[in-house]
PDB file of N, CA and C in Angstrom:
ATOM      1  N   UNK A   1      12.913  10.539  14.727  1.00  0.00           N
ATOM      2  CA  UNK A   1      12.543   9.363  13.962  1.00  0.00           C
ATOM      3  C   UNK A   1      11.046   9.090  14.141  1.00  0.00           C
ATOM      4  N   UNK A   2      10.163   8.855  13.203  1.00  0.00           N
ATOM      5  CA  UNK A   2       8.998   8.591  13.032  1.00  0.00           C
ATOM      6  C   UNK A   2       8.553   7.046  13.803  1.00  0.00           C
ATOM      7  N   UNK A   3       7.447   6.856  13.981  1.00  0.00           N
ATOM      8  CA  UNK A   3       6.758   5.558  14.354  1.00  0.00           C
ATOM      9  C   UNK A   3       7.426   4.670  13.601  1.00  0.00           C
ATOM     10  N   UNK A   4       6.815   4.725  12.454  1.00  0.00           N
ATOM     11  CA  UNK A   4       6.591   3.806  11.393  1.00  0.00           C
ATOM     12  C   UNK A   4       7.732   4.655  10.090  1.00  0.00           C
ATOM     13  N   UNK A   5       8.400   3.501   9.605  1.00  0.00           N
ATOM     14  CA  UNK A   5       9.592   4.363   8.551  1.00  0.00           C
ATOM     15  C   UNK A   5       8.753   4.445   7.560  1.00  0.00           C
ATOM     16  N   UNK A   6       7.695   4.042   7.168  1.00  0.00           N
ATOM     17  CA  UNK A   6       6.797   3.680   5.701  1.00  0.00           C
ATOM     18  C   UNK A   6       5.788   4.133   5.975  1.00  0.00           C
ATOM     19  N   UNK A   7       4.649   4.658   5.425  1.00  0.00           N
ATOM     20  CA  UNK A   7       2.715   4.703   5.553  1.00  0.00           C
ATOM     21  C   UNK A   7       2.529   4.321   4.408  1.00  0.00           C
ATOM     22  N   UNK A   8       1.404   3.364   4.038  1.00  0.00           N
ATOM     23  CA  UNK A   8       0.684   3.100   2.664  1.00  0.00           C
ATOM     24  C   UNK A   8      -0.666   3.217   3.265  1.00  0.00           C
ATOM     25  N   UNK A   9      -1.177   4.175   2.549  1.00  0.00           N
ATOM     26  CA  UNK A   9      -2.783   4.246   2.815  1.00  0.00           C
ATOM     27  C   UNK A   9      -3.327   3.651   1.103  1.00  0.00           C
ATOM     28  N   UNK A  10      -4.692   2.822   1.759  1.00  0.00           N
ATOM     29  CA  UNK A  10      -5.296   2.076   0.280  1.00  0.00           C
ATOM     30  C   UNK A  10      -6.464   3.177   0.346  1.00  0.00           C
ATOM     31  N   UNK A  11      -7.374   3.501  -0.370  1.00  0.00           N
ATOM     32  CA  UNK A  11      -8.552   4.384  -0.630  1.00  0.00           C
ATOM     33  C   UNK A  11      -9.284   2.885  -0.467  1.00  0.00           C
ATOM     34  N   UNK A  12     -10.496   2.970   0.374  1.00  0.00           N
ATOM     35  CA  UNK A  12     -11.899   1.964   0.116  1.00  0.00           C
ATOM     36  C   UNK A  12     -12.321   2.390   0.016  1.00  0.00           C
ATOM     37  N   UNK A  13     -13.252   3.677  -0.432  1.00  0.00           N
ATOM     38  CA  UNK A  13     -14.252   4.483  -0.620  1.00  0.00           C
ATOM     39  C   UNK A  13     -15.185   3.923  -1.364  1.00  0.00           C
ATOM     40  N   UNK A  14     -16.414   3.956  -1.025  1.00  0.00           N
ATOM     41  CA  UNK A  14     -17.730   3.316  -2.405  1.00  0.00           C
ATOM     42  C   UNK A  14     -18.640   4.120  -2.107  1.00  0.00           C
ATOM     43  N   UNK A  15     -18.812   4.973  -3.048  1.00  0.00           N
ATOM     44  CA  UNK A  15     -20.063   5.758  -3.096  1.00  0.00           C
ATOM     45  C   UNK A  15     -21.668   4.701  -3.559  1.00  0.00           C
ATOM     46  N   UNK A  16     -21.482   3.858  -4.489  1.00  0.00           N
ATOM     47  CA  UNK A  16     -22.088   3.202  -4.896  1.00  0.00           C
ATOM     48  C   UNK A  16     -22.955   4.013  -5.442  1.00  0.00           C
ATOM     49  N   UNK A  17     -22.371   5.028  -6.522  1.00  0.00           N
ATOM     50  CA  UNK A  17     -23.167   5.645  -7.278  1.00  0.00           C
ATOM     51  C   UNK A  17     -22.807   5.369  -8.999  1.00  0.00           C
ATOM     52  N   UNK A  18     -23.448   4.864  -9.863  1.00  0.00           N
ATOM     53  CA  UNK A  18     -22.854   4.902 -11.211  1.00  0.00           C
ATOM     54  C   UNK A  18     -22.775   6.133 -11.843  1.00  0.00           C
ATOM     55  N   UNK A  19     -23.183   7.186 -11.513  1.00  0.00           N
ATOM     56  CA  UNK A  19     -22.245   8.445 -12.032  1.00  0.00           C
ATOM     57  C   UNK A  19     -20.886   8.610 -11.702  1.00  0.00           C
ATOM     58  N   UNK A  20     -20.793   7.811 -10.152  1.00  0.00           N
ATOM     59  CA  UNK A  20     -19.316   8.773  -9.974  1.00  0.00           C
ATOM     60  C   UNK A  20     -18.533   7.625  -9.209  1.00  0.00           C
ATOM     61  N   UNK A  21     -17.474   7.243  -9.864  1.00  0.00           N
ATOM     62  CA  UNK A  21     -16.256   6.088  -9.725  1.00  0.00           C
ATOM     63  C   UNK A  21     -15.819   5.998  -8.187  1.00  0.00           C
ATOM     64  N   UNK A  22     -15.949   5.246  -7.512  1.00  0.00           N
ATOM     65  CA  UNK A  22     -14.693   5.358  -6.443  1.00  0.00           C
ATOM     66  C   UNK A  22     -13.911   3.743  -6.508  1.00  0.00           C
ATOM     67  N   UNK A  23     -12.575   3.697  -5.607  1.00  0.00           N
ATOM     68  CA  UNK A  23     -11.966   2.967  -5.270  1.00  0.00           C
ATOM     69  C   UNK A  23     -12.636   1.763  -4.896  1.00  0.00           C
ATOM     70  N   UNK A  24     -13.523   1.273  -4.699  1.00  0.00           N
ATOM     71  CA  UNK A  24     -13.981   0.302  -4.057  1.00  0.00           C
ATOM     72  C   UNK A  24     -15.454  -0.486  -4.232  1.00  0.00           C
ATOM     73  N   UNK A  25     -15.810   0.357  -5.499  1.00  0.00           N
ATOM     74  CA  UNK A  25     -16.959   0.035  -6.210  1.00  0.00           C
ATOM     75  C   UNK A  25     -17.120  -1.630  -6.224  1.00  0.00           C
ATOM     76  N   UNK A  26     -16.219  -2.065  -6.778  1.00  0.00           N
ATOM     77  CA  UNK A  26     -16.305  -3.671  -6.657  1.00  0.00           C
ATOM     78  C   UNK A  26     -15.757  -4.570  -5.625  1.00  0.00           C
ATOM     79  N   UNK A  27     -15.747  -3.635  -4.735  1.00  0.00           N
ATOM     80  CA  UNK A  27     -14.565  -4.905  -3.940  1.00  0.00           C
ATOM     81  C   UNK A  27     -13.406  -4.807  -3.876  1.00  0.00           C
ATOM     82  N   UNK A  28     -12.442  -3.722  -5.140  1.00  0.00           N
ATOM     83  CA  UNK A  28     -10.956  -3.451  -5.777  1.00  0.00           C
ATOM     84  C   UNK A  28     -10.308  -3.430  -4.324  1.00  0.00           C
ATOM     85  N   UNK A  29     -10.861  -2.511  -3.508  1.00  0.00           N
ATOM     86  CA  UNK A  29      -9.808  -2.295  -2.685  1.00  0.00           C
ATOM     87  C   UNK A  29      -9.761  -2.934  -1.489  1.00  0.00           C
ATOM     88  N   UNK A  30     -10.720  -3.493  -0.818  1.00  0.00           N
ATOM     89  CA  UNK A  30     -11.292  -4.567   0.034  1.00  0.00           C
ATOM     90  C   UNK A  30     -10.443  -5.737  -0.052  1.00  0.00           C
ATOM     91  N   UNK A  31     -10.225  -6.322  -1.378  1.00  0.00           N
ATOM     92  CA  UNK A  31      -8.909  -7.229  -1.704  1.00  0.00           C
ATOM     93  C   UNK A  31      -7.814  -7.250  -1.993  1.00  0.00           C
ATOM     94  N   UNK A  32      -8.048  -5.771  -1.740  1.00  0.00           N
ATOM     95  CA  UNK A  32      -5.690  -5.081  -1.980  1.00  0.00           C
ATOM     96  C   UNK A  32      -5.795  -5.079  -0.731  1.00  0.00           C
ATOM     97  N   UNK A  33      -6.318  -4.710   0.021  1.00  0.00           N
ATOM     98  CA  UNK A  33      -6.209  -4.480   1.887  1.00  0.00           C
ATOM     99  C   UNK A  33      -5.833  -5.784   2.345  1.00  0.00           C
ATOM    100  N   UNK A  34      -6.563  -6.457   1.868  1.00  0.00           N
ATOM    101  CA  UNK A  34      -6.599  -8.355   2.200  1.00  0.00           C
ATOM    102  C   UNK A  34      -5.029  -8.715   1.785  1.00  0.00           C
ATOM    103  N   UNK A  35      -4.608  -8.712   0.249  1.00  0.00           N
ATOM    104  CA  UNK A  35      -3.656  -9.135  -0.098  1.00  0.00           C
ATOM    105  C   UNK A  35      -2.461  -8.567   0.259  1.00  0.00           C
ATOM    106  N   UNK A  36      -2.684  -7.347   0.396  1.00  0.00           N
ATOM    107  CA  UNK A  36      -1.630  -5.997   1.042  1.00  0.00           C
ATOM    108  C   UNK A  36      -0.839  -6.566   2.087  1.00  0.00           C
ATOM    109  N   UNK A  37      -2.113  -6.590   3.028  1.00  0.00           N
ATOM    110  CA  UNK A  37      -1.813  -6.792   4.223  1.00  0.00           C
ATOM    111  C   UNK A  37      -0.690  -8.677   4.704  1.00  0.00           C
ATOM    112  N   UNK A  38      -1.741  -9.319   4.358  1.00  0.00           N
ATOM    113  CA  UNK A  38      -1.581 -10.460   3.981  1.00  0.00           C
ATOM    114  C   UNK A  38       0.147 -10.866   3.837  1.00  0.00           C
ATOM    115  N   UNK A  39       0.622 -10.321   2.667  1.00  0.00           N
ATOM    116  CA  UNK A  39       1.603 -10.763   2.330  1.00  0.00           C
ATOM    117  C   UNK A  39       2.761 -10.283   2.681  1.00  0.00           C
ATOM    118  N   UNK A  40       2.343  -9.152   3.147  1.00  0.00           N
ATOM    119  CA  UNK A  40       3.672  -7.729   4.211  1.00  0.00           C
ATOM    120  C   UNK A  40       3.866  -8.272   5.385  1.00  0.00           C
ATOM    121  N   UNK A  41       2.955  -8.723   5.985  1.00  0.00           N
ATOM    122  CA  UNK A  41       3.043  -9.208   7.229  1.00  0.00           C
ATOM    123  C   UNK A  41       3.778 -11.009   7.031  1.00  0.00           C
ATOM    124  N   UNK A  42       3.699 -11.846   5.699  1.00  0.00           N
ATOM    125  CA  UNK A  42       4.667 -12.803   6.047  1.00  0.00           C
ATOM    126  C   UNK A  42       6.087 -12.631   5.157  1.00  0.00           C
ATOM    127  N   UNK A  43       6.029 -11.143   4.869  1.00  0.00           N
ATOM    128  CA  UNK A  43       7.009 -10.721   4.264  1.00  0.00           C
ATOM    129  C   UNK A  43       8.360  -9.696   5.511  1.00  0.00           C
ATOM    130  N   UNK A  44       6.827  -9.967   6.706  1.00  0.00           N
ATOM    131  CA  UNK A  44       7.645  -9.372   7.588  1.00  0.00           C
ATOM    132  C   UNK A  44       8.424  -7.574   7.955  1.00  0.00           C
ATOM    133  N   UNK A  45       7.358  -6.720   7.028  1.00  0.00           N
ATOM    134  CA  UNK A  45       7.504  -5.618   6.429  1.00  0.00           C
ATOM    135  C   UNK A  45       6.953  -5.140   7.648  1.00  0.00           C
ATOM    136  N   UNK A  46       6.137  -5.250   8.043  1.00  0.00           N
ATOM    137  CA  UNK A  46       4.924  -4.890   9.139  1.00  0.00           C
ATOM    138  C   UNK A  46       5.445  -4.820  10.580  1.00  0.00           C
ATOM    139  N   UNK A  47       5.423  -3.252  11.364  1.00  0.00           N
ATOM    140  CA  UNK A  47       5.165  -3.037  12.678  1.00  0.00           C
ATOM    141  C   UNK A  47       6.210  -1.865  12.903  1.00  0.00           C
ATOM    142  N   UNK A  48       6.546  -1.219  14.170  1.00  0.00           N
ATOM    143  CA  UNK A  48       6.841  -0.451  14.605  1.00  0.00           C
ATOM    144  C   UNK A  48       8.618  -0.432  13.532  1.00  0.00           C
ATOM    145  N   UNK A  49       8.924   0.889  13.115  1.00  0.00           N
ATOM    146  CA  UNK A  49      10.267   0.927  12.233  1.00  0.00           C
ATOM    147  C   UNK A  49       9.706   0.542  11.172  1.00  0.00           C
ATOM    148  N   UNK A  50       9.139   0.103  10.957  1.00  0.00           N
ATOM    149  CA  UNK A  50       8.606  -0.500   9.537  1.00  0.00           C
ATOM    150  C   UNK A  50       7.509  -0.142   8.620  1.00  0.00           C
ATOM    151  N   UNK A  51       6.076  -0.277   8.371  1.00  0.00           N
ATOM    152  CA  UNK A  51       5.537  -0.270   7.680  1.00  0.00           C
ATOM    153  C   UNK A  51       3.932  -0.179   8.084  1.00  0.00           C
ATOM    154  N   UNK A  52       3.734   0.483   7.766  1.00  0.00           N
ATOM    155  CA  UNK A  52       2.093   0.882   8.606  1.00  0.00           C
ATOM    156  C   UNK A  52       1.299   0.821   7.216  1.00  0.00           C
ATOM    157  N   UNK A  53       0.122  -0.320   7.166  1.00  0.00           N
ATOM    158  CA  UNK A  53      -0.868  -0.090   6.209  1.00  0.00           C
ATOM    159  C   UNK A  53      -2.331   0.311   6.910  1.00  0.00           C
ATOM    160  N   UNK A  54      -2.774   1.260   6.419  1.00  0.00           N
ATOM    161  CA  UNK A  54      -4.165   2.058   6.855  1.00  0.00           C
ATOM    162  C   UNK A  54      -5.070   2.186   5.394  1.00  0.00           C
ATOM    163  N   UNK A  55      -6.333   1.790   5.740  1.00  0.00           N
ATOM    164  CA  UNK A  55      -7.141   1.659   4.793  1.00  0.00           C
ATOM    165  C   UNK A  55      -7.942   3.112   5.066  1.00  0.00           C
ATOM    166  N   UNK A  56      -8.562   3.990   4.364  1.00  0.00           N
ATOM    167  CA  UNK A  56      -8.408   5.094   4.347  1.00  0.00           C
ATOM    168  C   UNK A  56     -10.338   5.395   3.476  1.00  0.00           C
ATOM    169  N   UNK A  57     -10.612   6.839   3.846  1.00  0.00           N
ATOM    170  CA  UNK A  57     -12.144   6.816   3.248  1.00  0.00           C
ATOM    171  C   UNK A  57     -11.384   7.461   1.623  1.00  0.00           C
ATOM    172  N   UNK A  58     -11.934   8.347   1.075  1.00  0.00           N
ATOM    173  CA  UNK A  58     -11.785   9.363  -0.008  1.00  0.00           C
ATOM    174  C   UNK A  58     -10.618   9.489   0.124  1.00  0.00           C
ATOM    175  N   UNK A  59     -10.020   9.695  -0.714  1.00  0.00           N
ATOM    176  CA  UNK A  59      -7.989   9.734  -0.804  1.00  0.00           C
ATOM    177  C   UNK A  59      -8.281  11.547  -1.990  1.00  0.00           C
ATOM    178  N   UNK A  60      -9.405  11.977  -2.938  1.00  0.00           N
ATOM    179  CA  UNK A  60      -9.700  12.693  -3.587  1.00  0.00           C
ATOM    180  C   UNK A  60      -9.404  12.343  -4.876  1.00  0.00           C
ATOM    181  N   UNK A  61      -8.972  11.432  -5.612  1.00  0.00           N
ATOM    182  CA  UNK A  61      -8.734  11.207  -6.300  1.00  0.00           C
ATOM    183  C   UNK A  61      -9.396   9.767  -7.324  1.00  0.00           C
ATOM    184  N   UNK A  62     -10.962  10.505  -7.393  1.00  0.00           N
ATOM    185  CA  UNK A  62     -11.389   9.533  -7.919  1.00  0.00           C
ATOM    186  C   UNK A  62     -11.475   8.754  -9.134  1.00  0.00           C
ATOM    187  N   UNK A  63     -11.063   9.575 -10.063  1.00  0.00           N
ATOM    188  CA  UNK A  63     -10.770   9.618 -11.473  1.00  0.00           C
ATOM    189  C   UNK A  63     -10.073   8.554 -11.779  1.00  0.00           C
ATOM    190  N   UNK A  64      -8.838   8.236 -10.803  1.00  0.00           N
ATOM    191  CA  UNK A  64      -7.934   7.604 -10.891  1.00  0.00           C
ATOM    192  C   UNK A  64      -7.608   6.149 -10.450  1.00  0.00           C
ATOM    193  N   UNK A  65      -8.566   5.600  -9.379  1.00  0.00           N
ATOM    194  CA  UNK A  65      -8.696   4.734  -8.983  1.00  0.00           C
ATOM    195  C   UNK A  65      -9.207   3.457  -9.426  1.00  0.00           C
ATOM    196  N   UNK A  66      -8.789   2.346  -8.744  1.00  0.00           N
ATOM    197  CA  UNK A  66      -8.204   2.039  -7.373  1.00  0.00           C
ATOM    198  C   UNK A  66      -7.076   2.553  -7.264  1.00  0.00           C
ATOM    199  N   UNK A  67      -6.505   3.432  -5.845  1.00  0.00           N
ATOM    200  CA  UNK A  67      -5.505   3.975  -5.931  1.00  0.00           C
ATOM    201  C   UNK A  67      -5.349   3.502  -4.061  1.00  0.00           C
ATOM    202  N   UNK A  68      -3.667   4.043  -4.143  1.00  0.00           N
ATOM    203  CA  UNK A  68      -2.954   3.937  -2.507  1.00  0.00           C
ATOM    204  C   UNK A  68      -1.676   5.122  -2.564  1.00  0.00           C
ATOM    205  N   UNK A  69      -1.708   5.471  -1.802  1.00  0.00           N
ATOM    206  CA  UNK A  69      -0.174   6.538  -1.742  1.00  0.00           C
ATOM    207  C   UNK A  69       0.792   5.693  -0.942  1.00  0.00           C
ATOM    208  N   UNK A  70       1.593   5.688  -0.628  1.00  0.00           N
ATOM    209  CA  UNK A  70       3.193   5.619  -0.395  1.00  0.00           C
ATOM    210  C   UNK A  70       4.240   6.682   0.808  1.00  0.00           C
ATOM    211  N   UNK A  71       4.130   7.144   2.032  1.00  0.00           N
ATOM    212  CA  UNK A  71       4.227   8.122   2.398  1.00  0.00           C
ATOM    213  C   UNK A  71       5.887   7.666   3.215  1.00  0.00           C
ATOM    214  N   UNK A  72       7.128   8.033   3.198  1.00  0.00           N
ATOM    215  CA  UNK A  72       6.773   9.686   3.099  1.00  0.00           C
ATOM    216  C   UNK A  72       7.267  10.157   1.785  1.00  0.00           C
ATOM    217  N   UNK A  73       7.555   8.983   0.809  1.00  0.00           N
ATOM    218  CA  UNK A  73       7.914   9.473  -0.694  1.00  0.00           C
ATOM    219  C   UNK A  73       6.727  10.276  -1.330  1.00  0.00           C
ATOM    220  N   UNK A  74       5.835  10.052  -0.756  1.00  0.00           N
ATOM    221  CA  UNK A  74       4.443  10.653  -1.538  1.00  0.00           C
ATOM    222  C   UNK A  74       4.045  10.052  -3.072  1.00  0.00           C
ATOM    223  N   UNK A  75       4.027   8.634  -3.087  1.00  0.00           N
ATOM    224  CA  UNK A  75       4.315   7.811  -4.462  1.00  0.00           C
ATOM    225  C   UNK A  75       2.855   7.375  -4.487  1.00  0.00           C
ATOM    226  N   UNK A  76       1.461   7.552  -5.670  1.00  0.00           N
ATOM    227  CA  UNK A  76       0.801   7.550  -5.997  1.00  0.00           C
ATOM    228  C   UNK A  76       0.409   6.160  -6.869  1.00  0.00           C
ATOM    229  N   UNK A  77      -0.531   5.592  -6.302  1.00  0.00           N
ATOM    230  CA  UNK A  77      -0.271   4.131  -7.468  1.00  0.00           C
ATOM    231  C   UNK A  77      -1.438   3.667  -7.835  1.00  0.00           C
ATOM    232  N   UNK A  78      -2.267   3.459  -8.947  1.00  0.00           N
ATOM    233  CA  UNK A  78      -3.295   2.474  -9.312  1.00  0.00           C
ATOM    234  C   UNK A  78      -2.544   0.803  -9.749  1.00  0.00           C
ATOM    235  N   UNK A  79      -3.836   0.654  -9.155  1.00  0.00           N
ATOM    236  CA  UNK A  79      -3.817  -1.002  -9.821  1.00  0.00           C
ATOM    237  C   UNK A  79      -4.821  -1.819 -10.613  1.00  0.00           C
ATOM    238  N   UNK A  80      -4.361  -2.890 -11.223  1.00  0.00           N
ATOM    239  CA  UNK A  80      -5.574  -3.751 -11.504  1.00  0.00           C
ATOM    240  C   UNK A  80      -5.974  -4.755 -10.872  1.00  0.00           C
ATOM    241  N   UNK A  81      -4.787  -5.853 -10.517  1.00  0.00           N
ATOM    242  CA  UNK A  81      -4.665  -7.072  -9.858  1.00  0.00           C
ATOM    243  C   UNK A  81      -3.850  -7.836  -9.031  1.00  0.00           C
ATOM    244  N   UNK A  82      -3.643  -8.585  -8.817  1.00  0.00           N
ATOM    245  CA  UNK A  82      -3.011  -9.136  -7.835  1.00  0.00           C
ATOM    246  C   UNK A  82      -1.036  -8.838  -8.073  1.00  0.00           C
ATOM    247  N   UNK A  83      -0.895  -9.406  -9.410  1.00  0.00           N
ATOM    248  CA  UNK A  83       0.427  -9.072  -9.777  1.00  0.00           C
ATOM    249  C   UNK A  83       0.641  -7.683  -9.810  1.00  0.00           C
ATOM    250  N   UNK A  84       0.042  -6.631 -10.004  1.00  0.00           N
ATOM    251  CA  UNK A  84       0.487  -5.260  -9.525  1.00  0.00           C
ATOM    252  C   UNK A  84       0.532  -5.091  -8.109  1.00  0.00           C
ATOM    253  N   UNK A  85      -0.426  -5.398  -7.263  1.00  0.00           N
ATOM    254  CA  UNK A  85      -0.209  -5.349  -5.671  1.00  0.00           C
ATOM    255  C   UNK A  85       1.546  -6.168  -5.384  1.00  0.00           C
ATOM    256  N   UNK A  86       1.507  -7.099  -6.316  1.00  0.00           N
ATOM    257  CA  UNK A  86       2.770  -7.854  -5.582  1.00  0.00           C
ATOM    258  C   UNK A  86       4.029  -6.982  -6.273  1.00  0.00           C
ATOM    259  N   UNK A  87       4.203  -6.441  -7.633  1.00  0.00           N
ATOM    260  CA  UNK A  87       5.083  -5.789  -7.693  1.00  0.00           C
ATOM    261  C   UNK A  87       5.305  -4.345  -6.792  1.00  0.00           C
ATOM    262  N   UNK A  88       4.348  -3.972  -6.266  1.00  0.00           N
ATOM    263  CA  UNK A  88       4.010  -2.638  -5.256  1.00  0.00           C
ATOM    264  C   UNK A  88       4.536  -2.885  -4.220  1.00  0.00           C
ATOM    265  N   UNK A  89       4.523  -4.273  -3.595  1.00  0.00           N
ATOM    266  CA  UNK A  89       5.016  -5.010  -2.338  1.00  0.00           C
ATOM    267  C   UNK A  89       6.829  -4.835  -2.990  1.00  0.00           C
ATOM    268  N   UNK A  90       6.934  -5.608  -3.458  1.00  0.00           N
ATOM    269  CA  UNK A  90       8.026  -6.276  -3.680  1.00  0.00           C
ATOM    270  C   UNK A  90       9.360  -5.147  -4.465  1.00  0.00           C
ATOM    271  N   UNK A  91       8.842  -4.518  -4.886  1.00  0.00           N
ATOM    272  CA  UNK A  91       9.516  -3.172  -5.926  1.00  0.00           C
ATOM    273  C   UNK A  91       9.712  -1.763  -5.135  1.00  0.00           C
ATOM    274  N   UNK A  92       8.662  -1.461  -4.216  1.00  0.00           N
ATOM    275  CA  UNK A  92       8.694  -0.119  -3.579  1.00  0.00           C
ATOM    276  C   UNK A  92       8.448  -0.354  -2.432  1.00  0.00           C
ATOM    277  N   UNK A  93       7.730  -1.264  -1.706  1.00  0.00           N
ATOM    278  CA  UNK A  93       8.276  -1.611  -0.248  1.00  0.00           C
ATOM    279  C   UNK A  93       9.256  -2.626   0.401  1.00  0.00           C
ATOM    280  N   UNK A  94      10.033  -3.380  -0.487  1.00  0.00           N
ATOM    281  CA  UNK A  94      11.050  -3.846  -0.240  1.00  0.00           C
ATOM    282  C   UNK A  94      12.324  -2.756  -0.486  1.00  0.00           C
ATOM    283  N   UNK A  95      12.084  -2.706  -2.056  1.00  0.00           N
ATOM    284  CA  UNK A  95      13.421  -2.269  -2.636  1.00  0.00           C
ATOM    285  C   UNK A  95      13.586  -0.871  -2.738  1.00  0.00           C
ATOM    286  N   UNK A  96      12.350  -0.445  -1.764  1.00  0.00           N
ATOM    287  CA  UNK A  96      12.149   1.318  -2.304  1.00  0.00           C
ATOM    288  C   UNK A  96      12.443   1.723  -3.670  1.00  0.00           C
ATOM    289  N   UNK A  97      11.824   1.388  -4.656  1.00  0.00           N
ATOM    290  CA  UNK A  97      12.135   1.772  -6.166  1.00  0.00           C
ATOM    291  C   UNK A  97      10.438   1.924  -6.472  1.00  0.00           C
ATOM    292  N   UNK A  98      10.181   2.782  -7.179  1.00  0.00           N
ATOM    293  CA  UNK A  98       8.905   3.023  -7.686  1.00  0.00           C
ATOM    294  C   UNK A  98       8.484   2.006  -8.980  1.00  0.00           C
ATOM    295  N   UNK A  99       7.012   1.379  -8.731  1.00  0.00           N
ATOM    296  CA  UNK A  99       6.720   1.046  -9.843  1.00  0.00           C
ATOM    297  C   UNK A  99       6.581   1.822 -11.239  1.00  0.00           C
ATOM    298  N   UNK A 100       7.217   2.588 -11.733  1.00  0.00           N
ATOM    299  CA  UNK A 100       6.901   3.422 -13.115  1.00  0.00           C
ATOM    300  C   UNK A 100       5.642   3.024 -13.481  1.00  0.00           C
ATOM    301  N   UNK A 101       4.855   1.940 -14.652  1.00  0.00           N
ATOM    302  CA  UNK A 101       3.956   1.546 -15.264  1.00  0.00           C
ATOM    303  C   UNK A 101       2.894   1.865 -14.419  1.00  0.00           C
ATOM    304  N   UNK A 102       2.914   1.961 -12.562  1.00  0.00           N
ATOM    305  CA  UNK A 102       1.434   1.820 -11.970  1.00  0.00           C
ATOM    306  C   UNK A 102       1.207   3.560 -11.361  1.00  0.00           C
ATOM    307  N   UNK A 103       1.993   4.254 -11.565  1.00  0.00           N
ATOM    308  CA  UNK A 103       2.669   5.214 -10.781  1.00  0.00           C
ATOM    309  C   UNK A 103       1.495   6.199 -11.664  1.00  0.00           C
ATOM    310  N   UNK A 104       0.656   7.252 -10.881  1.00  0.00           N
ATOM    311  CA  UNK A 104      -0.409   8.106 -10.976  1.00  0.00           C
ATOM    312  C   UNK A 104       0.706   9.690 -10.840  1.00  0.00           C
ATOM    313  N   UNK A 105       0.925  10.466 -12.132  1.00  0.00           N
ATOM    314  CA  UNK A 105       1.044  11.701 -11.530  1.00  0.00           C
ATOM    315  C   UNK A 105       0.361  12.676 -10.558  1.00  0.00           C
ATOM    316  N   UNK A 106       1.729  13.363  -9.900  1.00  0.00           N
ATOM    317  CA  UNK A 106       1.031  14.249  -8.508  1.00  0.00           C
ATOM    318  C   UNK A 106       0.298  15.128  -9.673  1.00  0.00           C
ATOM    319  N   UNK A 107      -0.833  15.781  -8.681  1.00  0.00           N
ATOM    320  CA  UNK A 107      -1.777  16.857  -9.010  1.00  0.00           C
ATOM    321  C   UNK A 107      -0.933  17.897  -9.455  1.00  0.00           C
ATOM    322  N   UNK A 108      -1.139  18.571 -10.517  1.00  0.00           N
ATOM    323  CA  UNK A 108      -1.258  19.868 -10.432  1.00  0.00           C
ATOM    324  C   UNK A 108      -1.261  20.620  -9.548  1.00  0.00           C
ATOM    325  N   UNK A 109       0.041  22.080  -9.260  1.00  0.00           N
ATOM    326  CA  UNK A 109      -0.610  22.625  -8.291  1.00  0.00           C
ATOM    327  C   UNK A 109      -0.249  24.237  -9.077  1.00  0.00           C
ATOM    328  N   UNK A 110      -0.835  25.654  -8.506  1.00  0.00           N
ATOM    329  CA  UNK A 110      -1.121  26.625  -8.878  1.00  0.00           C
ATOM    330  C   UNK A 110      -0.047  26.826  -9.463  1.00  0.00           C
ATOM    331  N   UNK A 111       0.803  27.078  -8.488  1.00  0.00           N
ATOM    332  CA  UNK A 111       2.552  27.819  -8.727  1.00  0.00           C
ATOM    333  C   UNK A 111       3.473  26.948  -9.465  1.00  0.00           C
ATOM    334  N   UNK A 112       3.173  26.243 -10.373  1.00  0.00           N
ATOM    335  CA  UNK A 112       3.567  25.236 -11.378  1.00  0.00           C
ATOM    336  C   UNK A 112       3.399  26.058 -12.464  1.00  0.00           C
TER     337      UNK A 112
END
């Protein structure tokens, strides 16, 4: 049995370059970490058996962001705002059910 039954890593990455996008350019992910955190913990989701949130540099996936994975489902998610963070809370770390609408397809891989 693992530490933690859950991992959600958020991407904060900011290059602070306007050629090239990351997670955290504005703040996006700085305030999912805040609200993330925030509301798991009086949701009571949070600690050993439970739910580990780690804020994370480059996740590689910049295209796509603001983004967070989901581990050990390996569930991929952008957001915009607050009501997507809370259906993310409330939909896939309560009820383990994936948000569909926020849900980022896995990469491509060779042998596909």
């Amino acid at each position: 049995m693992s530490y933690f039954d859950r991992h959600l890593f958020i991407c904060a990455n900011a290059r602070h370059d306007a050629c090239k996008q990351s997670c955290n350019d504005n703040d996006e992910a700085t305030t999912a970490i805040d609200f993330i955190r925030g509301n798991a913990k009086k949701m009571g989701l949070i600690g050993p058996g439970k739910l580990r949130i780690t804020q994370t540099g480059c996740l590689g996936r910049c295209e796509s962001g603001p983004l967070m994975v989901i581990y050990p489902e390996g569930r991929w998610y952008t957001y915009v705002d607050e009501e997507d963070l809370q259906d993310i809370l409330d939909q896939d770390l309560v009820q383990g059910q994936a948000v569909e609408r926020l849900l980022i397809d896995p990469p491509e891989t060779e042998n596909e």
